[in-house]
C-alpha atoms as a PDB file:
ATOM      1  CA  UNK A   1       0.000   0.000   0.000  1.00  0.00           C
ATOM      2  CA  UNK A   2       0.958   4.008  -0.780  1.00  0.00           C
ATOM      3  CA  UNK A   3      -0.227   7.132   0.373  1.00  0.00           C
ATOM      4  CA  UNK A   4       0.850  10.513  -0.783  1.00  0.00           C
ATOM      5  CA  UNK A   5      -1.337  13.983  -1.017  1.00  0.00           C
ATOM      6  CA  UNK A   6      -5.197  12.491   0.402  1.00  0.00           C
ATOM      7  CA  UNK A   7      -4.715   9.478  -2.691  1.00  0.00           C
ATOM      8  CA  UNK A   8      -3.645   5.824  -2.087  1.00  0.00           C
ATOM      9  CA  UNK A   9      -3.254   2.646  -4.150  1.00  0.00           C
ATOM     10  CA  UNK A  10      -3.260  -0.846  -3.040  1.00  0.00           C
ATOM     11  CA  UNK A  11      -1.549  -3.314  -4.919  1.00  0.00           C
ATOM     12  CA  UNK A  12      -3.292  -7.161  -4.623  1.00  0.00           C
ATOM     13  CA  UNK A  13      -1.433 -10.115  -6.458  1.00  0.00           C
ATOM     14  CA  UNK A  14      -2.088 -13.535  -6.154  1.00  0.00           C
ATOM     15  CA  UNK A  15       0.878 -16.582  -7.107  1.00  0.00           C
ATOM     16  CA  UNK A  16       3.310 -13.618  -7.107  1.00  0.00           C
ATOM     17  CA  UNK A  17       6.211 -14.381  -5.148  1.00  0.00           C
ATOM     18  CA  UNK A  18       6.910 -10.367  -4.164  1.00  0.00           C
ATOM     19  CA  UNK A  19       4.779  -7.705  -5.048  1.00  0.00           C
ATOM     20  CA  UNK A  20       5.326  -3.417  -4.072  1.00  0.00           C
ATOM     21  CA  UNK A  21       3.654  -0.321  -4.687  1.00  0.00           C
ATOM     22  CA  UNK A  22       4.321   3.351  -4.452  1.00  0.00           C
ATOM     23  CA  UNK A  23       1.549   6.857  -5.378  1.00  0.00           C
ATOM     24  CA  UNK A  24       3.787   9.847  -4.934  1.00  0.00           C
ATOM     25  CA  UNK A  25       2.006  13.553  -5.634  1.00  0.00           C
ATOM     26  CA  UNK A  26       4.698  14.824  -8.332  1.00  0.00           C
ATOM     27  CA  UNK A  27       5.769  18.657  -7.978  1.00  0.00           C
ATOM     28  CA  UNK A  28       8.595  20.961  -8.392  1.00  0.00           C
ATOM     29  CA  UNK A  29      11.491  20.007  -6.566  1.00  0.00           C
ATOM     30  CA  UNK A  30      15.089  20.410  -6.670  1.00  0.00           C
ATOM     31  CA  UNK A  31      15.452  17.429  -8.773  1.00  0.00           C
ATOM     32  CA  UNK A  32      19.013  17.688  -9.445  1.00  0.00           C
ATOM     33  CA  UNK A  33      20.376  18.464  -5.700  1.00  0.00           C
ATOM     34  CA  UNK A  34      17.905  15.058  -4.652  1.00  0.00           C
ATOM     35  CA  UNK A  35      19.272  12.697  -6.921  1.00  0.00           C
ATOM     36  CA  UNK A  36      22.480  11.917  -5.750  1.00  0.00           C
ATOM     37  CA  UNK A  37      21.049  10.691  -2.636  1.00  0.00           C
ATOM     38  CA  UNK A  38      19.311   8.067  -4.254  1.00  0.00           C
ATOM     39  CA  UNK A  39      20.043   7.508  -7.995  1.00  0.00           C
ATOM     40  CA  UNK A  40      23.337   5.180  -9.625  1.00  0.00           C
ATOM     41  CA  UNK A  41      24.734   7.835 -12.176  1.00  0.00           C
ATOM     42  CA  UNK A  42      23.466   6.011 -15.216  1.00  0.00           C
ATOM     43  CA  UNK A  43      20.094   6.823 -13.309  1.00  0.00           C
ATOM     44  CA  UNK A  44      21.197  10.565 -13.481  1.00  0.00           C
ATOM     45  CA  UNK A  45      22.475  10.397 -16.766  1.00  0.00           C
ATOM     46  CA  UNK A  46      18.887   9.140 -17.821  1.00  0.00           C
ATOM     47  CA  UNK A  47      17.040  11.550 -15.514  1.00  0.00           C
ATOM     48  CA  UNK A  48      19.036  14.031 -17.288  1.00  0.00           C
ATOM     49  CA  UNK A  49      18.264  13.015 -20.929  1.00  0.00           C
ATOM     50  CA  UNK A  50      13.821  13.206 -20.463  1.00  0.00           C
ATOM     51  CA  UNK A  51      12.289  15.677 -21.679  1.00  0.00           C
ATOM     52  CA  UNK A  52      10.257  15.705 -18.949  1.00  0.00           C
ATOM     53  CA  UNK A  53      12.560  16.053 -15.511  1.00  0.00           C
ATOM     54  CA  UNK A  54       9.727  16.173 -13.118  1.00  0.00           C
ATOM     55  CA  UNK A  55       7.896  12.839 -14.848  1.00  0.00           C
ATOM     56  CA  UNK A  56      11.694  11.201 -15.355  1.00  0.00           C
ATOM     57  CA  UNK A  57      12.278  11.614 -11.277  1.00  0.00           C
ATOM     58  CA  UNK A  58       9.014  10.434 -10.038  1.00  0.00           C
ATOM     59  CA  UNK A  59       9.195   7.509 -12.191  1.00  0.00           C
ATOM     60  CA  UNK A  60      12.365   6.535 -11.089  1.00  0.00           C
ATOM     61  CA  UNK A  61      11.623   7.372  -7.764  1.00  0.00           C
ATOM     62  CA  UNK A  62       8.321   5.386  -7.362  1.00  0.00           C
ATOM     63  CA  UNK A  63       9.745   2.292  -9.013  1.00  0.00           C
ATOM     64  CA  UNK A  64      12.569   1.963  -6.864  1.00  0.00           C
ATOM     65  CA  UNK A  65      10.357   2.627  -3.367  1.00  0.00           C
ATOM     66  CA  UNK A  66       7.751  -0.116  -4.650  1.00  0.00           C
ATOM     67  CA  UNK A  67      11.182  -2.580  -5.598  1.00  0.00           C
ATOM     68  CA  UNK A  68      12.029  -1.961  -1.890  1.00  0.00           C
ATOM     69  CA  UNK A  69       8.792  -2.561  -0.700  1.00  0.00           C
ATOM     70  CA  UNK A  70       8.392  -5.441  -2.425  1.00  0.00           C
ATOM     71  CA  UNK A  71      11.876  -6.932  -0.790  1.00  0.00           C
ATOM     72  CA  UNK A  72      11.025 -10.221   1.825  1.00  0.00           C
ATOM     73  CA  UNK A  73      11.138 -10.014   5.226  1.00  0.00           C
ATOM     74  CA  UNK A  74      13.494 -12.875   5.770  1.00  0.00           C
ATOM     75  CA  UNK A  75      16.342 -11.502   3.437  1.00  0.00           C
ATOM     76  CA  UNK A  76      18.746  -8.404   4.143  1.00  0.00           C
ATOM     77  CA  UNK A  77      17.343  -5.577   2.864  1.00  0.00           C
ATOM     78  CA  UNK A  78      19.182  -3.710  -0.116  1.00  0.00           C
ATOM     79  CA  UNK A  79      18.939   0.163  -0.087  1.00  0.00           C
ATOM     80  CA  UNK A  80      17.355   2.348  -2.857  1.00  0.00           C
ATOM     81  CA  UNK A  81      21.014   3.089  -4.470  1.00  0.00           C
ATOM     82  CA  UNK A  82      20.698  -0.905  -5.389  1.00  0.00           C
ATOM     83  CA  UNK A  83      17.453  -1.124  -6.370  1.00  0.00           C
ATOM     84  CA  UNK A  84      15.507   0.703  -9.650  1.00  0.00           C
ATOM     85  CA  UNK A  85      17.001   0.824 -13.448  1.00  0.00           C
ATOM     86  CA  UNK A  86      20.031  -0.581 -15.367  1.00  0.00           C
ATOM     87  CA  UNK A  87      20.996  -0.893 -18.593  1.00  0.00           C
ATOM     88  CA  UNK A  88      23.273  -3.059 -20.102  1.00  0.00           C
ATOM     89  CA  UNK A  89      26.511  -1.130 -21.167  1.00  0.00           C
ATOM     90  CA  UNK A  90      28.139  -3.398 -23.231  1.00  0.00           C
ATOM     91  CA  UNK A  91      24.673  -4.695 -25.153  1.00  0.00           C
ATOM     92  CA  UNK A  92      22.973  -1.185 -25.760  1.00  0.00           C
ATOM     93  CA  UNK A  93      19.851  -2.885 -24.442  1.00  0.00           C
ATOM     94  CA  UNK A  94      16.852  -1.217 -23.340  1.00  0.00           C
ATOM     95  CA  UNK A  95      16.632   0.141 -19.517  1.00  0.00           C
ATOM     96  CA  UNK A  96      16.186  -2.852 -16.922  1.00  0.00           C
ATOM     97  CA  UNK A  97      14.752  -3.155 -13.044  1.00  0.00           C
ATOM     98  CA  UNK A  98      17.309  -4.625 -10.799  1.00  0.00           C
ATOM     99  CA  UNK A  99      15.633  -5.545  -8.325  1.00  0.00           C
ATOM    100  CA  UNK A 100      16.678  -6.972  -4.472  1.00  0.00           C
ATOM    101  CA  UNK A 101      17.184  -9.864  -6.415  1.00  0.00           C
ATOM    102  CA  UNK A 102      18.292 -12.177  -9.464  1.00  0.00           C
ATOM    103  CA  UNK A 103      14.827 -13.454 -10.393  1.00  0.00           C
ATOM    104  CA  UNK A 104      12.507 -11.721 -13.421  1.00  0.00           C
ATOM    105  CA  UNK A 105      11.036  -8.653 -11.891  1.00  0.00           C
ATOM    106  CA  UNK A 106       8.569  -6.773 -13.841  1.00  0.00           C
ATOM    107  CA  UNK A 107       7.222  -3.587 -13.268  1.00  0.00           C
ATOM    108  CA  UNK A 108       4.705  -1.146 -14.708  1.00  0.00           C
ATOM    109  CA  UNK A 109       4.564   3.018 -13.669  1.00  0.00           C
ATOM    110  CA  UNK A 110       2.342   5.518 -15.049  1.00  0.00           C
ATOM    111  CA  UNK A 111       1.317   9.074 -14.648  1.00  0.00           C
ATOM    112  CA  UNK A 112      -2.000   8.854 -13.056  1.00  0.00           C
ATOM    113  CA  UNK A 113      -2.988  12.834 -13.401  1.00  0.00           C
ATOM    114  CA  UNK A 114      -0.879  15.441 -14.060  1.00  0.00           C
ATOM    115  CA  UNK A 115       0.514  15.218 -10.635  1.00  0.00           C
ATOM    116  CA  UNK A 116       0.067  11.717  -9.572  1.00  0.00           C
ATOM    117  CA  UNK A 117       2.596   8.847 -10.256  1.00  0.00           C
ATOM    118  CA  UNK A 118       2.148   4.878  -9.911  1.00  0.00           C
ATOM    119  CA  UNK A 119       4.628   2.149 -10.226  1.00  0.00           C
ATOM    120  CA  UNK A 120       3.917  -1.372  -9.470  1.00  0.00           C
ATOM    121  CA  UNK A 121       6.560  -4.470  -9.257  1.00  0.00           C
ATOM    122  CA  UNK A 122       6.434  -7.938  -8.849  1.00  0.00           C
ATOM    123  CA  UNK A 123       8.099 -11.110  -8.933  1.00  0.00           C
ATOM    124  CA  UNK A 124       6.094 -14.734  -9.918  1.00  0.00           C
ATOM    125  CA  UNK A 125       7.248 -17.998 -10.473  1.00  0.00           C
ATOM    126  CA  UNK A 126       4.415 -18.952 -12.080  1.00  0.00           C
ATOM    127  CA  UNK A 127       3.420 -17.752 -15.830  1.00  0.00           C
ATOM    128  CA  UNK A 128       0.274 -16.166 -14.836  1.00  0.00           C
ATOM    129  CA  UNK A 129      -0.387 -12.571 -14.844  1.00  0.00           C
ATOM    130  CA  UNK A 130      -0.499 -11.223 -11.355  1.00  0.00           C
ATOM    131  CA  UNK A 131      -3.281  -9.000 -12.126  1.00  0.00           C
ATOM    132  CA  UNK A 132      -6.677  -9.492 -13.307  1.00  0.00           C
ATOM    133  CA  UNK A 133      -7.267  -8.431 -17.289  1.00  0.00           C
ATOM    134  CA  UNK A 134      -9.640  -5.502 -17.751  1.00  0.00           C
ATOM    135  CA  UNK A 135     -10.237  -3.309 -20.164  1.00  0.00           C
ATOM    136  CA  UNK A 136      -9.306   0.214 -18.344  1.00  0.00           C
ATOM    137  CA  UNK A 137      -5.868  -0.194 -20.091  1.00  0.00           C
ATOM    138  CA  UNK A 138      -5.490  -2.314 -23.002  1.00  0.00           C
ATOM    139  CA  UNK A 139      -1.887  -3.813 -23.836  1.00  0.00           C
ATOM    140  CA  UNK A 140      -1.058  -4.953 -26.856  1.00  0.00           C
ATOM    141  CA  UNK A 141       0.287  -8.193 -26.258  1.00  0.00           C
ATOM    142  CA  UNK A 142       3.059  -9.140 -28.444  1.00  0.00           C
ATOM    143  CA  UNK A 143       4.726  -6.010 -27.725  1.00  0.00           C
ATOM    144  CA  UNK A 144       4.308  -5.947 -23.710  1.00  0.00           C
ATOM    145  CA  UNK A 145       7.340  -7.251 -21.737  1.00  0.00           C
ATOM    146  CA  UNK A 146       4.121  -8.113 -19.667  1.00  0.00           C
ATOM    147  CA  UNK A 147       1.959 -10.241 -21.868  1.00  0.00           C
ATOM    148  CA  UNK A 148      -1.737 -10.580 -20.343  1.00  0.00           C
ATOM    149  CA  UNK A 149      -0.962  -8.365 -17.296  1.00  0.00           C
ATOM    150  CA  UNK A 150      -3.047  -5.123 -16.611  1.00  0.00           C
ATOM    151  CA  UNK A 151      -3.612  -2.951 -13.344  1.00  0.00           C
ATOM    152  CA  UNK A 152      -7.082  -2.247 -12.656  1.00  0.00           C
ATOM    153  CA  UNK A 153      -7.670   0.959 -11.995  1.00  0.00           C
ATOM    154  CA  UNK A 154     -10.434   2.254  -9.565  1.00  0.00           C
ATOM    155  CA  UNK A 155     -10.749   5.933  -8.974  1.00  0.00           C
ATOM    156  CA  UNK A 156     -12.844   7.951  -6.910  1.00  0.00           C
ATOM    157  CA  UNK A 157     -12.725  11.194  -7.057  1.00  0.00           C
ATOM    158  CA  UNK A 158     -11.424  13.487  -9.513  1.00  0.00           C
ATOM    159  CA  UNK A 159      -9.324  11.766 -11.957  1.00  0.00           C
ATOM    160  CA  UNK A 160      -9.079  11.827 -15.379  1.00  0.00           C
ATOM    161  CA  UNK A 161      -9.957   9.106 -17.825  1.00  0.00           C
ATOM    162  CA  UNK A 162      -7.123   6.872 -18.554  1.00  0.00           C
ATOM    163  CA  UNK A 163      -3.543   6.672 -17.020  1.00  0.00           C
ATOM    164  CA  UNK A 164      -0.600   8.366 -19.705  1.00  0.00           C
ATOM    165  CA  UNK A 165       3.047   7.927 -19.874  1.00  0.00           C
ATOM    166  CA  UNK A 166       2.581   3.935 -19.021  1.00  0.00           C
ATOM    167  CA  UNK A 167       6.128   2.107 -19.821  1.00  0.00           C
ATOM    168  CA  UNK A 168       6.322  -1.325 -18.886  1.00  0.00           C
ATOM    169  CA  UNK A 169       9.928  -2.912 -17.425  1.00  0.00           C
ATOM    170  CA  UNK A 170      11.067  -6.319 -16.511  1.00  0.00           C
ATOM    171  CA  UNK A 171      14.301  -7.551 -15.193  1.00  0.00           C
ATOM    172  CA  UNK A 172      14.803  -9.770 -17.424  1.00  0.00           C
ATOM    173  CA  UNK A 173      17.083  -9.490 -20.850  1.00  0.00           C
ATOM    174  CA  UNK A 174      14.704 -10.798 -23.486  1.00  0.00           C
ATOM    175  CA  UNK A 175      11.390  -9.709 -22.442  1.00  0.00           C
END
């Protein structure tokens, strides 16, 4: 579960082996000083390169508190410098979670409102979706990196229509 600004989400998986959530209210904030605190410079170097700084640090910010929420109990916990996006140097390939782990962690975040941002992780070692299929955001699926998985989405208040800015990750090299 997250809270942030009166707005919470609640993330419910079932056969998922780990599962973490994080709602953060995005605003103005000295993005560049608050980094270095948390982000691996090839985090930086990609905050730096969006378009959008404001989206780029809230995204990388909420995926790497729901990674660390989703870490288990039993194991040591790894900090938020461990946890949240890679990319392969040597391969060019697209970014990557690294998550507390080595297993396949996937991950969806998307700008809720103008000022709201989601991400959602989890780990299964089963092939089933953790989520059920709905049709409040359709995903194509032989282009998702999360083939039959969707969030459901259930608003009250004032929201707008559909989600924007969704990207989809995964841990793992060929998804």
């Amino acid at each position: 579960m997250s809270h942030s600004a009166g707005h919470a989400a609640l993330a419910i998986g079932w056969e998922v082996d780990a599962l973490g959530v994080d709602l953060e209210h995005a605003r103005p904030r000295p993005f560049a000083d608050l980094l270095p605190a948390f982000a691996r410079p090839e985090e930086e170097a990609w905050w730096q390169q969006s378009p959008d700084p404001c989206q780029a640090f809230y995204r990388l910010w909420t995926l790497k508190e729901a990674l660390f929420k989703a870490q288990s109990a039993d194991a040591e916990p790894k900090g938020l410098m461990a946890l949240g996006l890679r990319r392969p140097v040597a391969t060019g390939q697209a970014w990557r979670l690294q998550g507390p782990d080595e297993r396949d962690w996937r991950g969806i975040s998307a700008m809720l409102s103008p000022d709201r941002m989601l991400a959602c992780v989890w780990v299964s070692s089963v092939e089933r979706a953790p989520f059920p299929t709905d049709s409040v955001l359709d995903e194509t699926s032989h282009t998702s990196p999360t083939v039959g998985t969707t969030l459901r989405w259930v608003r009250h208040g004032n929201w707008p229509p559909e989600a924007s800015g969704v990207m989809h990750f995964s841990s793992h090299p060929d998804a």
